[in-house]
C-alpha atoms as a PDB file:
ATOM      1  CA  UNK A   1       0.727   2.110 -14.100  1.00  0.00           C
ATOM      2  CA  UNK A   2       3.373   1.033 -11.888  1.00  0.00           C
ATOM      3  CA  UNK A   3       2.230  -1.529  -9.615  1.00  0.00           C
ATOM      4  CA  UNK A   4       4.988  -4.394  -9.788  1.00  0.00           C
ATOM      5  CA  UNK A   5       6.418  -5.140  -6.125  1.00  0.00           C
ATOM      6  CA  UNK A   6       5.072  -7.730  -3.926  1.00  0.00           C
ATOM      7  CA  UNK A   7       4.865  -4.966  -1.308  1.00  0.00           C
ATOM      8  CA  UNK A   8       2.098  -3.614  -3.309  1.00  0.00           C
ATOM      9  CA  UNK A   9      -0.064  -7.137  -4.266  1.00  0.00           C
ATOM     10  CA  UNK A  10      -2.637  -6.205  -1.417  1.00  0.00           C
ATOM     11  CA  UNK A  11      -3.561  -2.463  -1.269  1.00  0.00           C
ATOM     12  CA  UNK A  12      -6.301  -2.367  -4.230  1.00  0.00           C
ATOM     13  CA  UNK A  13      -8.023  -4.531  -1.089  1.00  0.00           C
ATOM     14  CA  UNK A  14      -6.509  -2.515   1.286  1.00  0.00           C
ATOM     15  CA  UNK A  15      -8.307   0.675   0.130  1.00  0.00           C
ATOM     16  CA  UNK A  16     -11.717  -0.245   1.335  1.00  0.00           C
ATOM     17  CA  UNK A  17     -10.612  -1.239   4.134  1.00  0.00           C
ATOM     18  CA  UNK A  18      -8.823   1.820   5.242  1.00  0.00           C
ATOM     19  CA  UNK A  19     -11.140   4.718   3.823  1.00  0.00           C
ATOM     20  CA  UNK A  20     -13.770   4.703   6.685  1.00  0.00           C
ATOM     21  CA  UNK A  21     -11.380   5.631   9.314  1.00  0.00           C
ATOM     22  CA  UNK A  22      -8.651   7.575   7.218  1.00  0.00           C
ATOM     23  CA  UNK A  23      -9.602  10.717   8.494  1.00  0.00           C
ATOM     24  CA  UNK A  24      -9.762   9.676  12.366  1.00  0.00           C
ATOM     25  CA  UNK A  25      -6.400  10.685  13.972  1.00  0.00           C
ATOM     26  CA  UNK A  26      -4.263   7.402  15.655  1.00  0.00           C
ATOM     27  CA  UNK A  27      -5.589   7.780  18.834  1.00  0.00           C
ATOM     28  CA  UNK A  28      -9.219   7.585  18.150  1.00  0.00           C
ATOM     29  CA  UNK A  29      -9.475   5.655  15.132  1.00  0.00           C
ATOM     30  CA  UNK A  30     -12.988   3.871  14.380  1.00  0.00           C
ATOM     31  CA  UNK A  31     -13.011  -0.152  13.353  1.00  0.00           C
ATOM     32  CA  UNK A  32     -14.078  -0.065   9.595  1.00  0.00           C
ATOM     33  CA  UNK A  33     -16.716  -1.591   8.408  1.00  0.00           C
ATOM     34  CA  UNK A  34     -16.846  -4.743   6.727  1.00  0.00           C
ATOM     35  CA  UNK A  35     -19.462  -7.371   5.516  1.00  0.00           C
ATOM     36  CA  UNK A  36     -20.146  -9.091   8.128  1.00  0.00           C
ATOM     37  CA  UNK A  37     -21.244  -6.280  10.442  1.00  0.00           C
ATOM     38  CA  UNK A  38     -22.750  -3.286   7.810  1.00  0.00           C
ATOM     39  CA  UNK A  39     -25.876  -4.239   6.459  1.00  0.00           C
ATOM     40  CA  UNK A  40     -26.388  -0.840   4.260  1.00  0.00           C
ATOM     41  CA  UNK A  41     -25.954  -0.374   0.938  1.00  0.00           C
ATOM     42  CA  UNK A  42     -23.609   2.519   2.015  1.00  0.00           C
ATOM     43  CA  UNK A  43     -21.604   3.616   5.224  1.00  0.00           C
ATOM     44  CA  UNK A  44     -21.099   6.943   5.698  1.00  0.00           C
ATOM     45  CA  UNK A  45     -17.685   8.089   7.301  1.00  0.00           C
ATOM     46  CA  UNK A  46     -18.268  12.078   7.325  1.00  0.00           C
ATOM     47  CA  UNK A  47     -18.639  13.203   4.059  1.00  0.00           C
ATOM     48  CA  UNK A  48     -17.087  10.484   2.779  1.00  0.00           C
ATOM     49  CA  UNK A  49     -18.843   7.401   1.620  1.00  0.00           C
ATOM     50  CA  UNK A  50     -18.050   4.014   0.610  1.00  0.00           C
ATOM     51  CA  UNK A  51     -19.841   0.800  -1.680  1.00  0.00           C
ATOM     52  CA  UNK A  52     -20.306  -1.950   0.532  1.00  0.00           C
ATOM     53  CA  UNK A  53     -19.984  -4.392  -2.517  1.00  0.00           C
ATOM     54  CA  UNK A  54     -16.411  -3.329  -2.939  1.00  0.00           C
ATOM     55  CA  UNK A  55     -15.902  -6.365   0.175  1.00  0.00           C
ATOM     56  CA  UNK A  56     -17.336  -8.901  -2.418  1.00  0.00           C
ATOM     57  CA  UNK A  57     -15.637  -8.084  -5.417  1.00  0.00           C
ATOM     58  CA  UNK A  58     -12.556  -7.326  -3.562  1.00  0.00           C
ATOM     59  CA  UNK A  59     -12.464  -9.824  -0.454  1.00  0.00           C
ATOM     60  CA  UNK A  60      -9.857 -10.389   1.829  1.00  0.00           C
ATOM     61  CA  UNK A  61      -8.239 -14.187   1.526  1.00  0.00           C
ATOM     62  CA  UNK A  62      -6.219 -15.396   3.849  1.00  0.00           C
ATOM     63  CA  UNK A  63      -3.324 -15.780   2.507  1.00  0.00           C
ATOM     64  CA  UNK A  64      -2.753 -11.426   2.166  1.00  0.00           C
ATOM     65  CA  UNK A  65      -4.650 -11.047   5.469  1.00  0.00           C
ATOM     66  CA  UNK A  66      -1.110 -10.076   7.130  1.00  0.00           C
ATOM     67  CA  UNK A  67      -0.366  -7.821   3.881  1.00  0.00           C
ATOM     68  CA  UNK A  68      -3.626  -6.092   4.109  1.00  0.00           C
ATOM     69  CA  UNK A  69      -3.154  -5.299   8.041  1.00  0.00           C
ATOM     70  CA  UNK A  70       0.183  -3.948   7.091  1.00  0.00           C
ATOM     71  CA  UNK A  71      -0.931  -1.544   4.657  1.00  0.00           C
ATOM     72  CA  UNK A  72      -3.799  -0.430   6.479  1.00  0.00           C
ATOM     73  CA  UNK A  73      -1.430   0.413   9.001  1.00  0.00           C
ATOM     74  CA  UNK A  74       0.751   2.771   6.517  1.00  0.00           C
ATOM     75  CA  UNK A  75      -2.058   3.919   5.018  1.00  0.00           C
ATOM     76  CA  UNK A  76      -4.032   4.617   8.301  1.00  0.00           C
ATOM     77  CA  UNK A  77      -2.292   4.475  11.363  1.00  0.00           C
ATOM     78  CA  UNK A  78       1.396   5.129  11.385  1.00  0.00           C
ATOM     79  CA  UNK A  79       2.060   8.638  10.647  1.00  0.00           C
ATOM     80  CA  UNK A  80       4.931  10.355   8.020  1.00  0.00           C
ATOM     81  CA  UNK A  81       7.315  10.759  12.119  1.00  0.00           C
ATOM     82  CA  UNK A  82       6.961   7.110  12.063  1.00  0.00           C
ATOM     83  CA  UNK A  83       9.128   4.421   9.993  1.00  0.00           C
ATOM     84  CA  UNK A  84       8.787   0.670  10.157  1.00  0.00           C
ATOM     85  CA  UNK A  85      10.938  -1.984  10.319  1.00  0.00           C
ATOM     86  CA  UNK A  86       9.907  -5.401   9.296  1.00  0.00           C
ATOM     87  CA  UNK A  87      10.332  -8.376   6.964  1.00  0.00           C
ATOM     88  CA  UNK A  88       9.749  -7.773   3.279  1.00  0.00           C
ATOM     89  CA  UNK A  89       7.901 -11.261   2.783  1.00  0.00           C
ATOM     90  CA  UNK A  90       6.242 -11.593   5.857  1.00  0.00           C
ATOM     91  CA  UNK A  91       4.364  -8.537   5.917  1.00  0.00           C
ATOM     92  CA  UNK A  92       2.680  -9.665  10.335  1.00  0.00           C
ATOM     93  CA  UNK A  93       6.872  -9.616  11.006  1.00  0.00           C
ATOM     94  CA  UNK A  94       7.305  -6.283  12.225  1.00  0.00           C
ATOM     95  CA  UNK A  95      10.162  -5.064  14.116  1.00  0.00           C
ATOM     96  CA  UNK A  96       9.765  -1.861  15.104  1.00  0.00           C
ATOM     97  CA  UNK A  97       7.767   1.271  14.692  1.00  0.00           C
ATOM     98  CA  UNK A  98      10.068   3.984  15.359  1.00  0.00           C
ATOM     99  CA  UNK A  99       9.686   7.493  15.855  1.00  0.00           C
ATOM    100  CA  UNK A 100      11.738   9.725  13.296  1.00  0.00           C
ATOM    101  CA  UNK A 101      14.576  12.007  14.585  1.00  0.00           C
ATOM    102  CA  UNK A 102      13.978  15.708  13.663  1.00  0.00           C
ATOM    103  CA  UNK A 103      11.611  17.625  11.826  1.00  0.00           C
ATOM    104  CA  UNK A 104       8.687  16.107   9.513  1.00  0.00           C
ATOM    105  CA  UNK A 105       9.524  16.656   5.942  1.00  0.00           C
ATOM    106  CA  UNK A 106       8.541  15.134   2.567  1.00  0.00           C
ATOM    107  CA  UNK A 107      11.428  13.268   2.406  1.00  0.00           C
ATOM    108  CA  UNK A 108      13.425  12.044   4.865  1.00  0.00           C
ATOM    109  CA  UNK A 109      16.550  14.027   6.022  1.00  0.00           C
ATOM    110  CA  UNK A 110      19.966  13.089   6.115  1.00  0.00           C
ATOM    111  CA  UNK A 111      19.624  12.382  10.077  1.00  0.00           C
ATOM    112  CA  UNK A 112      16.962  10.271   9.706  1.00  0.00           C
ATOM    113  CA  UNK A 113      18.327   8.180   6.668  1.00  0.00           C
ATOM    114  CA  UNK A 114      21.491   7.213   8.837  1.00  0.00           C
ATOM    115  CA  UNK A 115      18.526   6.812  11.723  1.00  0.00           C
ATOM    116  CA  UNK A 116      16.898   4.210   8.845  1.00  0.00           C
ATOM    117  CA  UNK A 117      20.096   2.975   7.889  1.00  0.00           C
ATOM    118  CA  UNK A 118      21.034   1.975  11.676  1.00  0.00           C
ATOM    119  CA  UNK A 119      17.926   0.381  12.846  1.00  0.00           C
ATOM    120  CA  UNK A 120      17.642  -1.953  10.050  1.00  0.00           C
ATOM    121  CA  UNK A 121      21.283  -2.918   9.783  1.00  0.00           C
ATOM    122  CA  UNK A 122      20.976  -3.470  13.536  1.00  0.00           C
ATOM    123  CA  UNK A 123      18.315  -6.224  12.965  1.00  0.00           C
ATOM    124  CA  UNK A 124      19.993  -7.697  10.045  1.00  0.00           C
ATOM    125  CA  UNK A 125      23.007  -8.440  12.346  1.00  0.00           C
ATOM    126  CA  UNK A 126      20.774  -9.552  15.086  1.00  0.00           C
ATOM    127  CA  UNK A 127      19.013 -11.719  12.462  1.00  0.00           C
ATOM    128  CA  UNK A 128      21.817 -13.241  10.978  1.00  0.00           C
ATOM    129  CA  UNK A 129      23.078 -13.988  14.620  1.00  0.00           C
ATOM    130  CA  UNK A 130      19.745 -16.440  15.296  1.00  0.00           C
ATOM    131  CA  UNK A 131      20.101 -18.100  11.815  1.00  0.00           C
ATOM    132  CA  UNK A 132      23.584 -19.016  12.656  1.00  0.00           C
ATOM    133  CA  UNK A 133      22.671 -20.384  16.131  1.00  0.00           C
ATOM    134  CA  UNK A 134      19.279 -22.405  14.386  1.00  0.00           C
ATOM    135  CA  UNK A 135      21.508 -23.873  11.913  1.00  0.00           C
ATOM    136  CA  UNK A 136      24.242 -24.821  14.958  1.00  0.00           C
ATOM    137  CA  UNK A 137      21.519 -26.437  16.470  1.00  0.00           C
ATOM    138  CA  UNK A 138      21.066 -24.021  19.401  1.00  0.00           C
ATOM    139  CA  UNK A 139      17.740 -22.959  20.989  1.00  0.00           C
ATOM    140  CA  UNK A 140      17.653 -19.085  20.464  1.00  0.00           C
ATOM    141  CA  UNK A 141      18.648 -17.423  23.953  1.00  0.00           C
ATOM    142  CA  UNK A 142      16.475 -14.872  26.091  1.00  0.00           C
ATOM    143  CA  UNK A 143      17.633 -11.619  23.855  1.00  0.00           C
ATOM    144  CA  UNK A 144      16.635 -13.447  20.679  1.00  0.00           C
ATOM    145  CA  UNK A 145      12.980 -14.961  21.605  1.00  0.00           C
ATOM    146  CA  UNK A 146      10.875 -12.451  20.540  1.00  0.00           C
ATOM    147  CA  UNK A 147      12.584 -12.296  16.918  1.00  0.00           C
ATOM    148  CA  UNK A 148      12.420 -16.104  17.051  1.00  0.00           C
ATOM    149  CA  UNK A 149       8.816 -15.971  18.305  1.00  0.00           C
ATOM    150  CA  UNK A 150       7.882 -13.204  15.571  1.00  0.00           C
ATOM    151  CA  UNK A 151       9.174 -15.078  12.534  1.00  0.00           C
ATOM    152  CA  UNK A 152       8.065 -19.253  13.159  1.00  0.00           C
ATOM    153  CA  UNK A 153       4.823 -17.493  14.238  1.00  0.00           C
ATOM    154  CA  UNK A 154       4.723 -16.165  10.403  1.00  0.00           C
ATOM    155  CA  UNK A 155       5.541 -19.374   8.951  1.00  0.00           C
ATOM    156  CA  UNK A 156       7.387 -21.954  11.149  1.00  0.00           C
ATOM    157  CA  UNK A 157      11.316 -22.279  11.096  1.00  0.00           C
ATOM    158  CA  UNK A 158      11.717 -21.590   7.462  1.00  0.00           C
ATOM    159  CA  UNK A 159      11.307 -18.029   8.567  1.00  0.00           C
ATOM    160  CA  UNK A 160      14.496 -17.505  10.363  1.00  0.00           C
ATOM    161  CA  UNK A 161      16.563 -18.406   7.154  1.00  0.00           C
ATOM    162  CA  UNK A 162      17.406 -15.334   4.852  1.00  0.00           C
ATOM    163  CA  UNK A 163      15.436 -13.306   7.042  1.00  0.00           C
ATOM    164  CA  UNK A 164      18.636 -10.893   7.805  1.00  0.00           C
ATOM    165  CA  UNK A 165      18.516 -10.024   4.307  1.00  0.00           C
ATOM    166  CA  UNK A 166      14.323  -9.234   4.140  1.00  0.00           C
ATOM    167  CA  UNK A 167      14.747  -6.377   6.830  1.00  0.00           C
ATOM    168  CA  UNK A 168      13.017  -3.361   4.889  1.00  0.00           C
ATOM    169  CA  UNK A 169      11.888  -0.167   6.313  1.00  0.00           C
ATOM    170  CA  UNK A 170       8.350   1.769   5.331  1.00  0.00           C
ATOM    171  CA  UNK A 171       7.600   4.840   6.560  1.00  0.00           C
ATOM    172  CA  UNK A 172       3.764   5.943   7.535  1.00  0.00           C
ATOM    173  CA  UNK A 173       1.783   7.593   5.234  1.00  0.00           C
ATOM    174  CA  UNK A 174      -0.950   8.516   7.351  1.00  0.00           C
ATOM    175  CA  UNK A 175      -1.040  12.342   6.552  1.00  0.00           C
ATOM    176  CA  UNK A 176      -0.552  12.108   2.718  1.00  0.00           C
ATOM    177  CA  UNK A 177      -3.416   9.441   2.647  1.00  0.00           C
ATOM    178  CA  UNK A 178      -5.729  11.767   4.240  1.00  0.00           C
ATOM    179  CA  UNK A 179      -4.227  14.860   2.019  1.00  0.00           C
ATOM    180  CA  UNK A 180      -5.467  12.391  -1.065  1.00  0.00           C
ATOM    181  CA  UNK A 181      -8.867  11.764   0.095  1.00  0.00           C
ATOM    182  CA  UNK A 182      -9.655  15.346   0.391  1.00  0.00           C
ATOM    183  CA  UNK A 183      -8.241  15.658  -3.098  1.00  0.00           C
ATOM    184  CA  UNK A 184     -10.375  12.385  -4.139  1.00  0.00           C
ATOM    185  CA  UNK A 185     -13.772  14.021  -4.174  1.00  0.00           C
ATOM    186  CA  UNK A 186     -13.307  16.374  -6.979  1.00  0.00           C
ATOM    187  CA  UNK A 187     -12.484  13.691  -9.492  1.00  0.00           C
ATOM    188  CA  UNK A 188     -14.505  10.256  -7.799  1.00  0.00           C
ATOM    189  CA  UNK A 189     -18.207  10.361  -9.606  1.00  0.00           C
ATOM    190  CA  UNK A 190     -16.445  10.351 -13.118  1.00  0.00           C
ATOM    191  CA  UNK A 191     -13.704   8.312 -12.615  1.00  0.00           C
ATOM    192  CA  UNK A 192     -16.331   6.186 -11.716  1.00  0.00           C
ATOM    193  CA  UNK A 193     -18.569   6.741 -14.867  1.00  0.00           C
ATOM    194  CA  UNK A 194     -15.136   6.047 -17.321  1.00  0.00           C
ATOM    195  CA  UNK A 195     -15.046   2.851 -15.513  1.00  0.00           C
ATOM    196  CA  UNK A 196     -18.031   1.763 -15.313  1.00  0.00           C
ATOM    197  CA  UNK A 197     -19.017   2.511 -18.962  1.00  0.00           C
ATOM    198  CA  UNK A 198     -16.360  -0.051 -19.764  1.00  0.00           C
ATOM    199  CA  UNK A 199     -17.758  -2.767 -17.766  1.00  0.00           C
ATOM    200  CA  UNK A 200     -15.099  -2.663 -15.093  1.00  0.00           C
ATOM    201  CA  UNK A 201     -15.536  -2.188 -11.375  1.00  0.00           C
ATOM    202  CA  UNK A 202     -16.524   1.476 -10.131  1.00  0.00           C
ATOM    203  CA  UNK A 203     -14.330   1.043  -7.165  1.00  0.00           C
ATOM    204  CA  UNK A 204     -10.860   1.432  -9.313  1.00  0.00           C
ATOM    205  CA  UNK A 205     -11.116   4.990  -8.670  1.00  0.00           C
ATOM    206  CA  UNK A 206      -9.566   4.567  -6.024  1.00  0.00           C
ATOM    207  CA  UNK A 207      -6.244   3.405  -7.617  1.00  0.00           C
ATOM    208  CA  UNK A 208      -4.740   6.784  -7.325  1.00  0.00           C
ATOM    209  CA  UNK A 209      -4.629   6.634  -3.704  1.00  0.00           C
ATOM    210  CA  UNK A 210      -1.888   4.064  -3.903  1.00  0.00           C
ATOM    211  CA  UNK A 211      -0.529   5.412  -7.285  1.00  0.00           C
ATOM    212  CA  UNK A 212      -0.081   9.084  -6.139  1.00  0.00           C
ATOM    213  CA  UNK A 213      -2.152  10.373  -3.494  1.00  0.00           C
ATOM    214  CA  UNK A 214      -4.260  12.129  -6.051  1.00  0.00           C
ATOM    215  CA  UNK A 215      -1.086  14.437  -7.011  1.00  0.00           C
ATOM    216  CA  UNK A 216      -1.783  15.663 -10.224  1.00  0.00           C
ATOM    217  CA  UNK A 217       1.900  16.489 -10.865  1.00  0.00           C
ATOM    218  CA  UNK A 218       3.239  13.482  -8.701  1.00  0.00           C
ATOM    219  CA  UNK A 219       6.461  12.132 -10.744  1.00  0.00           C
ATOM    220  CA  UNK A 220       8.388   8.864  -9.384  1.00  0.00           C
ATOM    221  CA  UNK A 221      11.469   8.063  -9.347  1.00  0.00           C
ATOM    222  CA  UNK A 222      11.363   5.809 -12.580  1.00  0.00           C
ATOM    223  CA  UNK A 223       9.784   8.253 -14.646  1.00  0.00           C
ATOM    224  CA  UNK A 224       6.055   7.395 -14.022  1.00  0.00           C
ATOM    225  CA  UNK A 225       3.897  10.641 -14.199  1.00  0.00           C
ATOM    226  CA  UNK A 226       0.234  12.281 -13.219  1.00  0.00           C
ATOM    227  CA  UNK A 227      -2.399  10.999 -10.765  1.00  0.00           C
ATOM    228  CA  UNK A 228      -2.754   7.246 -12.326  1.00  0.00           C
ATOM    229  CA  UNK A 229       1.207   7.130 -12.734  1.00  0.00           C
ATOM    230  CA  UNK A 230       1.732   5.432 -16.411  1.00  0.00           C
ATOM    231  CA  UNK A 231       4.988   5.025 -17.442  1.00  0.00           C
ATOM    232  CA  UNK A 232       6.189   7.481 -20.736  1.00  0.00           C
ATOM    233  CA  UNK A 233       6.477   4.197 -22.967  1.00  0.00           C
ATOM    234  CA  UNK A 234       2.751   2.989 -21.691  1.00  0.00           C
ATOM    235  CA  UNK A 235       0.994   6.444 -21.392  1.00  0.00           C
ATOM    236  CA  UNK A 236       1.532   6.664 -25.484  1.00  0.00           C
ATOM    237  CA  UNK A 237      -0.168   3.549 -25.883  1.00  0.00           C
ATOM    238  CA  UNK A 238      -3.787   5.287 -24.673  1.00  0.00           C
ATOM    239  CA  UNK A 239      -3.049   9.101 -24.419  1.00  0.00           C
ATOM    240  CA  UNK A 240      -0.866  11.589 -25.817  1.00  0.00           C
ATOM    241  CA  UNK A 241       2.699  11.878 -24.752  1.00  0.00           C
ATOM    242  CA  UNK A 242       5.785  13.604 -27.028  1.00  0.00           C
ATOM    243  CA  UNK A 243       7.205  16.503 -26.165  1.00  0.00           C
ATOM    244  CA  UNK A 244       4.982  19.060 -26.517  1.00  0.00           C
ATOM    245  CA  UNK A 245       1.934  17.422 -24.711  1.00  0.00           C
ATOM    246  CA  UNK A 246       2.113  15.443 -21.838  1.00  0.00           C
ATOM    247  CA  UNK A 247      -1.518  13.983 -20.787  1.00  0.00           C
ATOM    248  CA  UNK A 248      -0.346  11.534 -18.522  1.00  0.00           C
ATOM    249  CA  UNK A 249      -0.982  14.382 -16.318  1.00  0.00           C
ATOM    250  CA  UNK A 250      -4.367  15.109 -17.008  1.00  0.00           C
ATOM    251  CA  UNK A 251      -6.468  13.168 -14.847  1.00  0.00           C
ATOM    252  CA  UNK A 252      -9.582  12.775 -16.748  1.00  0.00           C
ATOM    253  CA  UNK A 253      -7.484  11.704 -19.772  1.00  0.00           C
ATOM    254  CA  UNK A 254      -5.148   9.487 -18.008  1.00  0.00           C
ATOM    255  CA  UNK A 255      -8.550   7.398 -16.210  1.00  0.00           C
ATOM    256  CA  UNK A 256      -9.758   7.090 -19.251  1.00  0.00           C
ATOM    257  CA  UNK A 257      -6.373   5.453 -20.670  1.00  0.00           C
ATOM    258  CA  UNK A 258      -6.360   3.916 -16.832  1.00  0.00           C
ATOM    259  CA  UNK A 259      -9.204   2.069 -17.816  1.00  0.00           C
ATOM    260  CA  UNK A 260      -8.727   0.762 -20.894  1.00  0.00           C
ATOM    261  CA  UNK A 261      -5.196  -0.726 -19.338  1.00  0.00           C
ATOM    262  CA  UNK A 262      -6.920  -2.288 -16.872  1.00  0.00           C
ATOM    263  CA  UNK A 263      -9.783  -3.779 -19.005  1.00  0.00           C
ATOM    264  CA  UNK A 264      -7.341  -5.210 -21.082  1.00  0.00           C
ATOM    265  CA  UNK A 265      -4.806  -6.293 -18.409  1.00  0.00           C
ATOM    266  CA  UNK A 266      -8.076  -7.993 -17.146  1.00  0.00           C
ATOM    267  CA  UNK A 267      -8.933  -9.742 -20.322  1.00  0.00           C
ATOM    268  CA  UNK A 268      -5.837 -11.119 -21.015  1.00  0.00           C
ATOM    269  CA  UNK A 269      -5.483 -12.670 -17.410  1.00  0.00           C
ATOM    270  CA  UNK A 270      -8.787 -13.670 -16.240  1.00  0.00           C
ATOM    271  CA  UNK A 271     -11.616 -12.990 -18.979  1.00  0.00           C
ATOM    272  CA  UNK A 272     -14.089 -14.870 -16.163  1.00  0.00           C
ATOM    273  CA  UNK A 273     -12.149 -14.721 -12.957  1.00  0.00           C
ATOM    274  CA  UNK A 274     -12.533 -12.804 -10.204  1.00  0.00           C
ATOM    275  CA  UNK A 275     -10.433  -9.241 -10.394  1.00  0.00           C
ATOM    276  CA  UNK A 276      -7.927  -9.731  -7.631  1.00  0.00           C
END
């Protein structure tokens, strides 16, 4: 399991927020749900469904209510043509949406990493301009207002400094979300039953979403492997891995392992405390 960034603290809540309108496109998306307005025990969002008690056990403080919007937004909204440009700590500071240059690929291209490259070095000049004018004294000028505006909205003055060097980009996801829902179905009900046979929430089944979009095969970067993307070292702690047999990437297996990580991750942190 490979959730570790502060980019990531919010999108366990995130999830049931964004599943009843993942599968609307961005120009007719429906308002999801939430507990103050659905009174069922169940929504229904085609022939997708989703527990209303995931909004109690997972709720929505304050303090990650700019986080979750963000993420909803990736998960949701802004699609794989569309990057973001906005402050890694201040997840309501956001820049820009762009549009992509070229063709739509898995990765980006090499036009559209220089494309990346450019915008965000272009704010983290601008940026680093308006920190050198607060710290002069100087009231920001015309051109720099709405960065000014965007950041002490956030949190006050405090925002301005070092904010050249939180400039991070985030492309949509809005198509391999959707991709991973379809995927979802075949595997939810007993991902669900391992769970909740081991007294933990039903509603972790939907970890993968944010692990791997449900890729069976997905592999990052670091080395992490299969749908609930353990890490080699990790995986051998609940599952089989050596070099003959891998069953980090067999889903069933790995939720199994999946929840007895997260049962004891829970334990050891918060034997009475609420799971976020």
């Amino acid at each position: 399991m490979t959730i570790t960034t502060r980019f990531r603290v919010s999108l366990v809540v995130l999830l049931f927020l964004v599943l009843p309108f993942a599968g609307c496109s961005s120009s007719g998306e429906r308002e999801p749900a939430n507990n103050r307005t659905v009174s069922a025990a169940k929504q229904s969002t085609g022939p997708w469904t989703f527990s209303i008690s995931s909004f109690r056990t997972f709720p929505v403080p304050s303090e990650i209510k700019d986080n979750v919007a963000f993420w909803r937004n990736v998960y949701g909204k802004w699609s794989r043509g569309e990057v973001a440009i906005h402050d890694d700590e201040y997840m309501g500071v956001i820049y820009e949406v762009a549009d992509l240059p070229g063709p739509t690929l898995n990765g980006y291209t090499a036009e559209q990493k220089r494309f990346v490259r450019a915008r965000k070095a272009y704010y983290k000049r601008r940026l680093e301009s308006l920190e050198d004018k607060i710290r002069a004294g100087l009231s920001p000028s015309r051109y720099d207002r709405a960065l000014y505006d965007k950041l002490t909205d956030a949190s006050g003055r405090w925002a301005i400094y070092g904010a050249g060097d939180r400039v991070r980009s985030q492309r949509g996801l809005r198509e391999r979300f959707r991709r991973g829902l379809a995927i979802s179905g075949r595997y939810d009900a007993k991902f669900r039953e391992i769970f909740r046979a081991r007294g933990l929430p039903g509603d972790l089944a939907y970890l993968p979403h944010v692990e791997s979009s449900f890729q069976t095969n997905a592999r990052s970067s670091v080395g992490a492997a299969g749908v609930w993307q353990f890490m080699r070292g990790t995986g051998k702690l609940y599952m089989t891995v050596n070099g003959a047999v891998d069953e980090r990437l067999d889903p069933v297996t790995a939720a199994e392992g999946a929840a007895s990580y997260l049962g004891a991750a829970y334990r050891k942190l918060s034997a009475v405390g609420p799971w976020p």
